[in-house]
PDB file of N, CA and C in Angstrom:
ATOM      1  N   UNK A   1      20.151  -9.644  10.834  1.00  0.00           N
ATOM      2  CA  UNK A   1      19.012  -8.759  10.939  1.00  0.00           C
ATOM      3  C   UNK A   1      18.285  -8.737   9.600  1.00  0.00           C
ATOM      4  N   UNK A   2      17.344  -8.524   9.514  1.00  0.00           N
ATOM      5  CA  UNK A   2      15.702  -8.664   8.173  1.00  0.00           C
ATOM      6  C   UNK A   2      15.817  -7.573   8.402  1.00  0.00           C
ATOM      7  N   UNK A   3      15.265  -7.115   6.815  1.00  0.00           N
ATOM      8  CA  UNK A   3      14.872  -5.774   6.832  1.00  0.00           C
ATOM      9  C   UNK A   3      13.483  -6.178   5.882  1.00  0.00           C
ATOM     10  N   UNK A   4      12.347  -5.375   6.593  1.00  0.00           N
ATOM     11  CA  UNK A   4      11.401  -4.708   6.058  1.00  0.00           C
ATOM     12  C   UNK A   4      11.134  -3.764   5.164  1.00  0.00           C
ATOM     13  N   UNK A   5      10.602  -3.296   3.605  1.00  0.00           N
ATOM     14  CA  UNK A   5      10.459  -1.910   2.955  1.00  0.00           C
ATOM     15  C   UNK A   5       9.185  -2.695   2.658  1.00  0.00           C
ATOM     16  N   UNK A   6       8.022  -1.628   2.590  1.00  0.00           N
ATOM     17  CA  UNK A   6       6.928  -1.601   2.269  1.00  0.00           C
ATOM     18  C   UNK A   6       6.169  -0.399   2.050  1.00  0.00           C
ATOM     19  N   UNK A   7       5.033  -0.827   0.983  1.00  0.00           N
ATOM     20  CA  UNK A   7       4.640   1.212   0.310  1.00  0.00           C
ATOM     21  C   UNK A   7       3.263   0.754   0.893  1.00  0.00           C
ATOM     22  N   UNK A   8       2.711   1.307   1.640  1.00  0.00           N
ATOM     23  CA  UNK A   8       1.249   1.704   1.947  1.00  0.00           C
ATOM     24  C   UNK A   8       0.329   2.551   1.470  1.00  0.00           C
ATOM     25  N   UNK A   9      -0.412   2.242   0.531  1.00  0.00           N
ATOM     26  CA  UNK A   9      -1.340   3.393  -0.106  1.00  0.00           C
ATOM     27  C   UNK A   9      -1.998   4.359   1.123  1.00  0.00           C
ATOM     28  N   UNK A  10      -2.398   5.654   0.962  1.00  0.00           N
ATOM     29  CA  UNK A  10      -3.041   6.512   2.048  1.00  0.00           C
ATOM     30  C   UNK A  10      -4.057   6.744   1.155  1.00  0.00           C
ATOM     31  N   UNK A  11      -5.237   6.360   1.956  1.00  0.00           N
ATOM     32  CA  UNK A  11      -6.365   6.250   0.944  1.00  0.00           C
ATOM     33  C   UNK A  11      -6.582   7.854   0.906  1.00  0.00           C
ATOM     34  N   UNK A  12      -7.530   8.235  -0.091  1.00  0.00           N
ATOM     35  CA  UNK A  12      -7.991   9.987  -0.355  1.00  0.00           C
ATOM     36  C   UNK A  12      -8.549  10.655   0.301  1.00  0.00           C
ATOM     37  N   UNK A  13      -7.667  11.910   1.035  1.00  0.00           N
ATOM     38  CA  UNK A  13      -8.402  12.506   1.929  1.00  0.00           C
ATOM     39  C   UNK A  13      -7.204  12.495   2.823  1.00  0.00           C
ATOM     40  N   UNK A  14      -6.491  11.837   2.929  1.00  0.00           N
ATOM     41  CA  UNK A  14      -6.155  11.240   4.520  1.00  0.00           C
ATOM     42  C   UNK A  14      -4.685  11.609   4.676  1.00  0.00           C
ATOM     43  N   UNK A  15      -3.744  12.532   3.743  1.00  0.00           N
ATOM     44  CA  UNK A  15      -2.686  12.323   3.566  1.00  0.00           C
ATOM     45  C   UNK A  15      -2.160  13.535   5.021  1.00  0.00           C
ATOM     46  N   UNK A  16      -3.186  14.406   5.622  1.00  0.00           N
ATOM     47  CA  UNK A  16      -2.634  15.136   6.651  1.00  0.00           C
ATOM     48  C   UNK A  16      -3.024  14.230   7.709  1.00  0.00           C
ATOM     49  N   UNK A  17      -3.976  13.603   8.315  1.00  0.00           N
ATOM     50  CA  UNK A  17      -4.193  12.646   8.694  1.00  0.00           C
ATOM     51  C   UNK A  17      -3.268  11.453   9.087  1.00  0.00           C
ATOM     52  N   UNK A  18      -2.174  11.147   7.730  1.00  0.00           N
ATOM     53  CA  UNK A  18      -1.277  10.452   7.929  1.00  0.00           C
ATOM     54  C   UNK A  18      -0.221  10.551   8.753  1.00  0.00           C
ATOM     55  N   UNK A  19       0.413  12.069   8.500  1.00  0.00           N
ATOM     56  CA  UNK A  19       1.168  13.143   9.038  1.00  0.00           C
ATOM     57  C   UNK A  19       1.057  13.007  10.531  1.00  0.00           C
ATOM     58  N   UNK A  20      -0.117  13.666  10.821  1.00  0.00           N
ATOM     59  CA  UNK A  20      -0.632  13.423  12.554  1.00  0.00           C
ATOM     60  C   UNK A  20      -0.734  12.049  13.167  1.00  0.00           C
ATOM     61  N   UNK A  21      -1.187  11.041  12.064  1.00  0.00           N
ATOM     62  CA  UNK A  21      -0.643   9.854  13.144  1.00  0.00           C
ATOM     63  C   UNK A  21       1.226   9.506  13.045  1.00  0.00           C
ATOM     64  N   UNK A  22       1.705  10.211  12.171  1.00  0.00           N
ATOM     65  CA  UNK A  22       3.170   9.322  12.684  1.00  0.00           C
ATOM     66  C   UNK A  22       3.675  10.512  13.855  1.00  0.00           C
ATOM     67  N   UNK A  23       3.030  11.439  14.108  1.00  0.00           N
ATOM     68  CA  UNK A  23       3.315  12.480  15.170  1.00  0.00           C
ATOM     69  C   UNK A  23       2.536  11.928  16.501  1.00  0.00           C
ATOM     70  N   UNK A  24       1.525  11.568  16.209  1.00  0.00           N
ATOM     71  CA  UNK A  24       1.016  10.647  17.580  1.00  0.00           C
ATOM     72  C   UNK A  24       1.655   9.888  18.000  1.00  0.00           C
ATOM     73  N   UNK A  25       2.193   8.503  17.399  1.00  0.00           N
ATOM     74  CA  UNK A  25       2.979   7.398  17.223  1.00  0.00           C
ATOM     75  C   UNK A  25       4.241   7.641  17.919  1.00  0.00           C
ATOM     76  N   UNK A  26       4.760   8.549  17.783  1.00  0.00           N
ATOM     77  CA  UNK A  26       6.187   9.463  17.997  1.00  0.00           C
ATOM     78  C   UNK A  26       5.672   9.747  19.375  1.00  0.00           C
ATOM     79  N   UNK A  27       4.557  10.847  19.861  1.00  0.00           N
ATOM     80  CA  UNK A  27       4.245  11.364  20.891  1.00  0.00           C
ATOM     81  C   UNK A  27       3.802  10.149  22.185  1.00  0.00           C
ATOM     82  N   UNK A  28       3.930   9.254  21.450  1.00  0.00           N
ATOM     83  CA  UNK A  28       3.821   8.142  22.609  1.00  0.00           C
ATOM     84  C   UNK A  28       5.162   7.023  22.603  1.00  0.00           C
ATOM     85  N   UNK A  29       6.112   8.077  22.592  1.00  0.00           N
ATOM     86  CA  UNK A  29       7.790   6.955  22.392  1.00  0.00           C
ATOM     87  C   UNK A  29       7.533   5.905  23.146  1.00  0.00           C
ATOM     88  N   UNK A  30       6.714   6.088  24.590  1.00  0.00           N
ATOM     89  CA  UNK A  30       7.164   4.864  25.471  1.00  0.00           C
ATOM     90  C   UNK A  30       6.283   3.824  24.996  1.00  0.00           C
ATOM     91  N   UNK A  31       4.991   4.377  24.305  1.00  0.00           N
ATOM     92  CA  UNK A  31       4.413   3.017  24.090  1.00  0.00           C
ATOM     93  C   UNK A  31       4.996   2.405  22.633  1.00  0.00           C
ATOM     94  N   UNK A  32       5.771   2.992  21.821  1.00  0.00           N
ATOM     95  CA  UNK A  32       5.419   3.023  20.639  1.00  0.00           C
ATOM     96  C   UNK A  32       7.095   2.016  21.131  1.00  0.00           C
ATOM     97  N   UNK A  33       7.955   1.962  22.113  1.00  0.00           N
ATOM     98  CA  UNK A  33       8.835   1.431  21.815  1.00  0.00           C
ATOM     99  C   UNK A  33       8.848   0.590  22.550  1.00  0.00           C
ATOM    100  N   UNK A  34       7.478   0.327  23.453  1.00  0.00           N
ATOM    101  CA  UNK A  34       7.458  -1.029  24.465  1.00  0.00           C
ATOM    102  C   UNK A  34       6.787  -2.110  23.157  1.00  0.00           C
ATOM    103  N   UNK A  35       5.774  -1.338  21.806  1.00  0.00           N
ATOM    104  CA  UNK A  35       5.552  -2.116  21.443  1.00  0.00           C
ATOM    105  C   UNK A  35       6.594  -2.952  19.909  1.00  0.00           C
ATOM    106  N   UNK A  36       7.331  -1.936  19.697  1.00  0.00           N
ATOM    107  CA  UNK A  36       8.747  -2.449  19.218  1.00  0.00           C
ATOM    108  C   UNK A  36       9.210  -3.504  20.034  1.00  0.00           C
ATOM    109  N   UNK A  37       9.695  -2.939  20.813  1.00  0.00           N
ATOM    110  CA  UNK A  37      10.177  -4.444  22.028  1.00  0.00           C
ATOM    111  C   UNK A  37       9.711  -6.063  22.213  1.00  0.00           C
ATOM    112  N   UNK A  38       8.052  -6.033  22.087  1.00  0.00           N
ATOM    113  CA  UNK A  38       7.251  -6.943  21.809  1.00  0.00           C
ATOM    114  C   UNK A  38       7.050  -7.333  20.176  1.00  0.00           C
ATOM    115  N   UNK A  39       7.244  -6.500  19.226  1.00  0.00           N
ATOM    116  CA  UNK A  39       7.711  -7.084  17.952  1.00  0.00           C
ATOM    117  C   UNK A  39       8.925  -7.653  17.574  1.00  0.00           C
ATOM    118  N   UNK A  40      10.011  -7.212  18.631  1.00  0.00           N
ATOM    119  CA  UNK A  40      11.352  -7.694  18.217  1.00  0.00           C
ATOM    120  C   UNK A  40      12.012  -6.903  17.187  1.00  0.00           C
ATOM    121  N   UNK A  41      11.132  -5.650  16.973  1.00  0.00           N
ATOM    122  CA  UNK A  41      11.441  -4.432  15.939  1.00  0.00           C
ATOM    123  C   UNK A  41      13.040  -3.624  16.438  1.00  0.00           C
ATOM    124  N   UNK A  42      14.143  -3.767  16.016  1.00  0.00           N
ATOM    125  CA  UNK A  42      15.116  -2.444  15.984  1.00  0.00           C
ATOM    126  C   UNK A  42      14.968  -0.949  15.887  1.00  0.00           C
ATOM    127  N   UNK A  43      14.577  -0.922  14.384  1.00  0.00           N
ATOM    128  CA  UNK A  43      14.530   0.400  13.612  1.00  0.00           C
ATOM    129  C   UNK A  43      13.124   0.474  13.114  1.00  0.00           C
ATOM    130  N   UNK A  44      12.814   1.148  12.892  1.00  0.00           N
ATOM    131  CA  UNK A  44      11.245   1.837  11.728  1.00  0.00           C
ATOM    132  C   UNK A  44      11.579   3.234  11.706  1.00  0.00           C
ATOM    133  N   UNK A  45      11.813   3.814   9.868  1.00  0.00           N
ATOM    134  CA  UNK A  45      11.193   4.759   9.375  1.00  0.00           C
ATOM    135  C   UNK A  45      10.455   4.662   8.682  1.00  0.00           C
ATOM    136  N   UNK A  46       9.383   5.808   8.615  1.00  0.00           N
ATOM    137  CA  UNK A  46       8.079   5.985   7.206  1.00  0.00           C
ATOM    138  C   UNK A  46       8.728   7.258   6.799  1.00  0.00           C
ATOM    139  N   UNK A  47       8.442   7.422   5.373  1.00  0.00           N
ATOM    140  CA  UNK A  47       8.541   8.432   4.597  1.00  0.00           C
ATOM    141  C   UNK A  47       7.508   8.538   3.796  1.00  0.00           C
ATOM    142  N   UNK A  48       6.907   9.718   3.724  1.00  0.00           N
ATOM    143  CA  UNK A  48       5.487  10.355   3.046  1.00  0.00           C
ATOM    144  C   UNK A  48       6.146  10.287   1.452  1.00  0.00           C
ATOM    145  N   UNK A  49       5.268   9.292   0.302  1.00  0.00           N
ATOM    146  CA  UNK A  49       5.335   9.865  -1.054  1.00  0.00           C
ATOM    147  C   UNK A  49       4.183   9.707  -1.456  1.00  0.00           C
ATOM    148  N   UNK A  50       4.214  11.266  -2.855  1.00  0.00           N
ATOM    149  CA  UNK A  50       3.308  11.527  -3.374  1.00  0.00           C
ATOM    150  C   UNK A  50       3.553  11.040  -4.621  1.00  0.00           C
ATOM    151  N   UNK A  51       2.355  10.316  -5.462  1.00  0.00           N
ATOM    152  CA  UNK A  51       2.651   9.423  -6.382  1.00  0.00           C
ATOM    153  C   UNK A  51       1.475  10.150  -7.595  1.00  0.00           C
ATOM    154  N   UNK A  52       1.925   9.988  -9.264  1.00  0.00           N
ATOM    155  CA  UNK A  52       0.608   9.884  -9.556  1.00  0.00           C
ATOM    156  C   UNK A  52      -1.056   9.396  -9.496  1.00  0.00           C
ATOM    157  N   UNK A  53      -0.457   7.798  -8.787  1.00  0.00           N
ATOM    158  CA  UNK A  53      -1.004   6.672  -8.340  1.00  0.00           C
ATOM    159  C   UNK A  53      -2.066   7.450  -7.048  1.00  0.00           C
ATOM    160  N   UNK A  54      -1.473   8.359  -6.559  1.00  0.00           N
ATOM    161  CA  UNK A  54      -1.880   8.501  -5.236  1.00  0.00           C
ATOM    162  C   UNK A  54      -0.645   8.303  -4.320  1.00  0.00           C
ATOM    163  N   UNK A  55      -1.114   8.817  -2.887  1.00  0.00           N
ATOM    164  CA  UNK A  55      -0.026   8.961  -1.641  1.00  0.00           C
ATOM    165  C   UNK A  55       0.425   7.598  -1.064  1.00  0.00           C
ATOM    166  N   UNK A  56       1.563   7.382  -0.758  1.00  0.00           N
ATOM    167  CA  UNK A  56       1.785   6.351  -0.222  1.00  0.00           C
ATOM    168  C   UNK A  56       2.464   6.622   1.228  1.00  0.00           C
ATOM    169  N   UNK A  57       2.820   5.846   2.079  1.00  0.00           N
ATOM    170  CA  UNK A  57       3.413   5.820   3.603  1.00  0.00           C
ATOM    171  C   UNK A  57       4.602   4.749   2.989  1.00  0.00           C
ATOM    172  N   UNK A  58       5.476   4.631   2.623  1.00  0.00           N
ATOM    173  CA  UNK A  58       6.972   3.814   2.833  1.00  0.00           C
ATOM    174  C   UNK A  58       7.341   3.321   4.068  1.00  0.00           C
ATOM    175  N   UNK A  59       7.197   2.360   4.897  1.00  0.00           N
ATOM    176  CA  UNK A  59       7.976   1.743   5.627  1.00  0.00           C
ATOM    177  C   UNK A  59       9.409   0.937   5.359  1.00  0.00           C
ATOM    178  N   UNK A  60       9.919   0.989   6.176  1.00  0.00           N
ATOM    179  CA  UNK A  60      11.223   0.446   6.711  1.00  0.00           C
ATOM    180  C   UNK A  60      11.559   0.472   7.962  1.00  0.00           C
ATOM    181  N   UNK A  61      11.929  -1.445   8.411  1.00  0.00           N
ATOM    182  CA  UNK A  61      12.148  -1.670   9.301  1.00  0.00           C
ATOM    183  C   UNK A  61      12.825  -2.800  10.027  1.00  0.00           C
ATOM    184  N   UNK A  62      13.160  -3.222  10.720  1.00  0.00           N
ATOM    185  CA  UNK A  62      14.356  -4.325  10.716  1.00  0.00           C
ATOM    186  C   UNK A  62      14.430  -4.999  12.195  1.00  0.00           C
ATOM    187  N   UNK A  63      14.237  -6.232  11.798  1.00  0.00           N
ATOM    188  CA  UNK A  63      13.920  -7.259  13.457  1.00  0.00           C
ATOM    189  C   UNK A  63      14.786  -8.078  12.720  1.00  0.00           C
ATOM    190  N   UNK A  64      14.742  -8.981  13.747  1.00  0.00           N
ATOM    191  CA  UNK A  64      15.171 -10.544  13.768  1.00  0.00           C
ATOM    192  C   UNK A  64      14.039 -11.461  13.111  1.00  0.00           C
ATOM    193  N   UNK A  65      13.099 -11.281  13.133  1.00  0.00           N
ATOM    194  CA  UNK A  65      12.265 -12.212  11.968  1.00  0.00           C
ATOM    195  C   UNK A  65      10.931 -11.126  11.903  1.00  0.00           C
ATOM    196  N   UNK A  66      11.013 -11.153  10.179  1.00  0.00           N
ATOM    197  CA  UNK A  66       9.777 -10.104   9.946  1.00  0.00           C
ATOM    198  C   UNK A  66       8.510 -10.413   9.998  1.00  0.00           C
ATOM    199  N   UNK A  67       8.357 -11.595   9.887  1.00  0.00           N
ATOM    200  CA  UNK A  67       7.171 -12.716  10.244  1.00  0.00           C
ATOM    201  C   UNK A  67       6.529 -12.807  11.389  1.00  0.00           C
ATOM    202  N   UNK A  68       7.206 -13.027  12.526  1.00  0.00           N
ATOM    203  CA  UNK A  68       7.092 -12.804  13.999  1.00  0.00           C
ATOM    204  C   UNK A  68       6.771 -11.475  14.056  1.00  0.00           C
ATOM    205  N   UNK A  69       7.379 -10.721  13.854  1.00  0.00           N
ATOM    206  CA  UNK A  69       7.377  -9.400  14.243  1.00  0.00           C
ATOM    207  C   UNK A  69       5.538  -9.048  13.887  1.00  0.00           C
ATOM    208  N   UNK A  70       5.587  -9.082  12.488  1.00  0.00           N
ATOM    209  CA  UNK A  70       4.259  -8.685  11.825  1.00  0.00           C
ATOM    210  C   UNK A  70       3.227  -9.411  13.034  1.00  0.00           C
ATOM    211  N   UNK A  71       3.166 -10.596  13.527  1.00  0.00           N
ATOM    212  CA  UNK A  71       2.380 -11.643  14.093  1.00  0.00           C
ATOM    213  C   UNK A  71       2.452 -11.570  15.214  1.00  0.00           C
ATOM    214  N   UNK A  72       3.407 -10.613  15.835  1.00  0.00           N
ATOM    215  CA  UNK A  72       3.408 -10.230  17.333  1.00  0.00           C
ATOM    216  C   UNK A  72       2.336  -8.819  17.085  1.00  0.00           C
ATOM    217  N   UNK A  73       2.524  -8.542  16.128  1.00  0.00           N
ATOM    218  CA  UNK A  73       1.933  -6.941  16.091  1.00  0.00           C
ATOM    219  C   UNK A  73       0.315  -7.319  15.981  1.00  0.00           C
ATOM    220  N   UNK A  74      -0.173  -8.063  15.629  1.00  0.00           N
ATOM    221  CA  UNK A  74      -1.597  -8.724  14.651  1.00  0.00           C
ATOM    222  C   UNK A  74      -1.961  -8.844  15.720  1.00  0.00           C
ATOM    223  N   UNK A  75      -1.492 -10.001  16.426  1.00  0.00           N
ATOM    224  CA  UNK A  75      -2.309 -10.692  17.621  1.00  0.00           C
ATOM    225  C   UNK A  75      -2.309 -10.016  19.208  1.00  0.00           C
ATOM    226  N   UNK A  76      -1.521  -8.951  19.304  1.00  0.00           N
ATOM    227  CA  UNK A  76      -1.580  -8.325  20.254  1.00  0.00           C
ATOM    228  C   UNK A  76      -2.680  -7.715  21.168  1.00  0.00           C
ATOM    229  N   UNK A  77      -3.079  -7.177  22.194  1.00  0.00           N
ATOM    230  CA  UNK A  77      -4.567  -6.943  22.693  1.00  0.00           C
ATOM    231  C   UNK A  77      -4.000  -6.007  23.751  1.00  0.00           C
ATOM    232  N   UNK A  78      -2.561  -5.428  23.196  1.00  0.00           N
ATOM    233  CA  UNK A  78      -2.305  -4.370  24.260  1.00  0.00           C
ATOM    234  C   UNK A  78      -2.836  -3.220  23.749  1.00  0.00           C
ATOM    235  N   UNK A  79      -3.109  -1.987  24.500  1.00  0.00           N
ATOM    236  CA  UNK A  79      -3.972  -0.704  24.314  1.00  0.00           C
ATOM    237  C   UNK A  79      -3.005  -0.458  22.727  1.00  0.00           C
ATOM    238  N   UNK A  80      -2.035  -0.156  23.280  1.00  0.00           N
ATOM    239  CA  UNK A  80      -1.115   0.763  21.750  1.00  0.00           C
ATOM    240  C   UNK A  80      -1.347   0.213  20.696  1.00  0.00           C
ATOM    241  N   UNK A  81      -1.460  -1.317  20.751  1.00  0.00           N
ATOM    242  CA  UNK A  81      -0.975  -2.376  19.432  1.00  0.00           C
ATOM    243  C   UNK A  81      -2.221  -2.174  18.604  1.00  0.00           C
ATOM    244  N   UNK A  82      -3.405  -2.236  19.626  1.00  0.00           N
ATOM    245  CA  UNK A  82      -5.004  -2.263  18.957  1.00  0.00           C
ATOM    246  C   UNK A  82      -4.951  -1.080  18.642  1.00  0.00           C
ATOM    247  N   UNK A  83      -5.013   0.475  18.997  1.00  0.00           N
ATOM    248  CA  UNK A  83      -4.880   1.731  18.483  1.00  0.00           C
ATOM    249  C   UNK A  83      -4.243   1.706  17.180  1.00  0.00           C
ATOM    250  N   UNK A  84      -2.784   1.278  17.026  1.00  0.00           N
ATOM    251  CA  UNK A  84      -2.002   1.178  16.433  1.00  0.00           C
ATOM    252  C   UNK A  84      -2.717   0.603  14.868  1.00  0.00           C
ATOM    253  N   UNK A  85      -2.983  -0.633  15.161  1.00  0.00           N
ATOM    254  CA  UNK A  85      -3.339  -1.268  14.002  1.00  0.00           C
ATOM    255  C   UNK A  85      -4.565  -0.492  13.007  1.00  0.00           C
ATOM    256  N   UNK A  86      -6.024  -0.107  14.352  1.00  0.00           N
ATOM    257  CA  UNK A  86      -7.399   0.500  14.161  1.00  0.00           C
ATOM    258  C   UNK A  86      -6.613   1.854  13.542  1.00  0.00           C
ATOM    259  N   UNK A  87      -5.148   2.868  13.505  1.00  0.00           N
ATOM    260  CA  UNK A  87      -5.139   3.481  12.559  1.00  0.00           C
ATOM    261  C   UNK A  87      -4.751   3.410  11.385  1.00  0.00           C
ATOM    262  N   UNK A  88      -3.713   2.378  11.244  1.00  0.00           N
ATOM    263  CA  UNK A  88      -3.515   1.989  10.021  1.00  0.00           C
ATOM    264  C   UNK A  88      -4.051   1.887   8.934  1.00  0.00           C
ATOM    265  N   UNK A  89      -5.433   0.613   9.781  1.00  0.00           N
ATOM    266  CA  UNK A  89      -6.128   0.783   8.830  1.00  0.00           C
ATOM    267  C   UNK A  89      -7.373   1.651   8.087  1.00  0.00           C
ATOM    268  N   UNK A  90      -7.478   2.194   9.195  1.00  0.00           N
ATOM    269  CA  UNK A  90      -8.535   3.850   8.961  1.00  0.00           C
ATOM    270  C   UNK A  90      -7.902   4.776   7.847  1.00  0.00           C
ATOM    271  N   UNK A  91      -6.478   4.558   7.829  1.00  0.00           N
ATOM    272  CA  UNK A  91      -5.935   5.593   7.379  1.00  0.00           C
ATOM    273  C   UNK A  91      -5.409   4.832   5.979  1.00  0.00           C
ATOM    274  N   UNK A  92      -5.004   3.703   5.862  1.00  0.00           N
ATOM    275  CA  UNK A  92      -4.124   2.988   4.314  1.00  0.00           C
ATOM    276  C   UNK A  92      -5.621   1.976   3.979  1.00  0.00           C
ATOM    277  N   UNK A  93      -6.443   1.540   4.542  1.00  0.00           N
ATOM    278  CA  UNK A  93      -6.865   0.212   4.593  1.00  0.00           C
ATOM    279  C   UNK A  93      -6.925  -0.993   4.609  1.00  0.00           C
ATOM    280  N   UNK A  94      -5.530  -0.870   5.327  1.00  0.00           N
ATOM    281  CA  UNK A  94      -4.846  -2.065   5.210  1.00  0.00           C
ATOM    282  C   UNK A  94      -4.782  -2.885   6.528  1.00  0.00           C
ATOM    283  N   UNK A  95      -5.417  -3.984   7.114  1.00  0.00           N
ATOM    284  CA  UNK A  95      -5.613  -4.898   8.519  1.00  0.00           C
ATOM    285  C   UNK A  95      -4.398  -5.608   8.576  1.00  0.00           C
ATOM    286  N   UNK A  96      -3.503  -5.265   9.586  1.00  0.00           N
ATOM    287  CA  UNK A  96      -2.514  -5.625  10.270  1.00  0.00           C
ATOM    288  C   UNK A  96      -2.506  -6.826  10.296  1.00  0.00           C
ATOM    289  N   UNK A  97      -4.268  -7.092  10.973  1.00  0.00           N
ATOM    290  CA  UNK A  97      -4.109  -8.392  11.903  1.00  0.00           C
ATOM    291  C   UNK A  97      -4.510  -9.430  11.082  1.00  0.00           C
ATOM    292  N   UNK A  98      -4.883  -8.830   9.424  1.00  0.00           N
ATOM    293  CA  UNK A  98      -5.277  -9.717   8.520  1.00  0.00           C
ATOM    294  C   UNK A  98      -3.918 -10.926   7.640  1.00  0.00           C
ATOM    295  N   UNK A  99      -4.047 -11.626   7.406  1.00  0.00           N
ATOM    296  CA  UNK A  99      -3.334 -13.008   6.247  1.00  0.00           C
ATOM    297  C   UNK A  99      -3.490 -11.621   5.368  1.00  0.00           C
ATOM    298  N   UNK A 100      -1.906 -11.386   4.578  1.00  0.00           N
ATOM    299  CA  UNK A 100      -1.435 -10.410   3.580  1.00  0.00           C
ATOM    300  C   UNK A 100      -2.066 -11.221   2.603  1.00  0.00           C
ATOM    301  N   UNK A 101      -2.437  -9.918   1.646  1.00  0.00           N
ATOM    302  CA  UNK A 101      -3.078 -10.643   0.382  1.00  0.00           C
ATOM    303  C   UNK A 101      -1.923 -10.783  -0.544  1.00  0.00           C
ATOM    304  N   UNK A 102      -0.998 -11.022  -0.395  1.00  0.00           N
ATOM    305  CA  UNK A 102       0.011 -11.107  -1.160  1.00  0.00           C
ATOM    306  C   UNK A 102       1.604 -11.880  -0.475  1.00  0.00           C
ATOM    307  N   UNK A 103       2.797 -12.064  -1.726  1.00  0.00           N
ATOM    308  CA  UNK A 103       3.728 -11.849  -0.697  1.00  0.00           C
ATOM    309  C   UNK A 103       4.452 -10.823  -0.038  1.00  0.00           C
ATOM    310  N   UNK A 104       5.396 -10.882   0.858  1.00  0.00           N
ATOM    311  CA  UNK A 104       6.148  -9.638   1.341  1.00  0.00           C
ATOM    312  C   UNK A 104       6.702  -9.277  -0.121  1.00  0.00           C
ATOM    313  N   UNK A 105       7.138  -7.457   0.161  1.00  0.00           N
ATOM    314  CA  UNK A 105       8.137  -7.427  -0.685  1.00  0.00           C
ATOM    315  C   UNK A 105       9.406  -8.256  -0.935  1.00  0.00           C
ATOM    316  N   UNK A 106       9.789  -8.111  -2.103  1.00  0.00           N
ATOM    317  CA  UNK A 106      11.238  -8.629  -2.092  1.00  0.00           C
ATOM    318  C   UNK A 106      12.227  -7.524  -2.235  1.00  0.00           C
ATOM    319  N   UNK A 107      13.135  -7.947  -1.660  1.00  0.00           N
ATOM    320  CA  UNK A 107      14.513  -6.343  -1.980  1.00  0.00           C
ATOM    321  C   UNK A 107      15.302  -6.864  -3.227  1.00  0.00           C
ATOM    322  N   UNK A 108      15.208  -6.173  -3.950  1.00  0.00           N
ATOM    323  CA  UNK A 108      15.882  -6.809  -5.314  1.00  0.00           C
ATOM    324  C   UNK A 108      17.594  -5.986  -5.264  1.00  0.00           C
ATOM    325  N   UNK A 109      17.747  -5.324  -4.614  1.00  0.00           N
ATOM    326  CA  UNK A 109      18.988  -4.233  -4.985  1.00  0.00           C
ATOM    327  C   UNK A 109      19.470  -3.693  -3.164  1.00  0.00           C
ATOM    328  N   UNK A 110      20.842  -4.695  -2.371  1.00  0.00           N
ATOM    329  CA  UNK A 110      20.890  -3.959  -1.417  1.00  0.00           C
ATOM    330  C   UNK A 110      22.684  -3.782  -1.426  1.00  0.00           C
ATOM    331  N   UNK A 111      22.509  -2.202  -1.508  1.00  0.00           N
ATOM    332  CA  UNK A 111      24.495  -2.562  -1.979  1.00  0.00           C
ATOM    333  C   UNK A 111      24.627  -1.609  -0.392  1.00  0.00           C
ATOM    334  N   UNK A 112      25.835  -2.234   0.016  1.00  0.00           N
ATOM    335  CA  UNK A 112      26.545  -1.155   1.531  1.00  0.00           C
ATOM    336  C   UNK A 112      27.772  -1.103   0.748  1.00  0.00           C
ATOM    337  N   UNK A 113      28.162  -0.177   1.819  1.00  0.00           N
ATOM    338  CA  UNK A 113      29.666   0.266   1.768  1.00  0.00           C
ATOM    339  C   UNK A 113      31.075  -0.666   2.055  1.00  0.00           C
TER     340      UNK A 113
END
């Protein structure tokens, strides 16, 4: 299993905003986990931090390939996936369905028990 961590800036303004969409997201379990299903997604948590930098959204999340997953999510044209993405980026400014301007994170530090 891959694991995903990623910090999403919440652009200014938007940090209750943020709040209410992971409560939307939530309020639609069935879509939100048919479209897990179609990412090949396991797990996803976000956790809200407040930074000097500004607010961020933390993801974490864990499929069988994070690549696919991201690229099942991009190219999708189901109702949730397009909602899904159109808040993301309303809310971080960040396009799902866009080529990352960067690379993925790397996990530098993963100790278990």
């Amino acid at each position: 299993m891959a694991t995903f961590i990623g910090a999403f800036p919440v652009l200014p303004g938007k940090d209750d905003d943020v709040r209410k969409f992971a409560q939307e997201t939530m309020g639609r379990s069935e879509d939100f986990s048919a479209s897990q299903k179609r990412s090949g997604v396991t797990k996803e948590e976000w956790a809200f931090q407040q930074s000097p930098m500004g607010s961020l959204v933390l993801v974490h999340f864990e499929a069988n390939d994070i690549e696919k997953s991201f690229a099942a999510l991009a190219q999708s044209s189901e109702d949730f996936d397009v909602w899904f993405r159109g808040r993301v980026q309303e809310l971080t400014g960040v396009d799902l369905a866009a080529e990352p301007d960067g690379p993925p994170p790397e996990i530098i530090l993963d100790w278990r028990a």
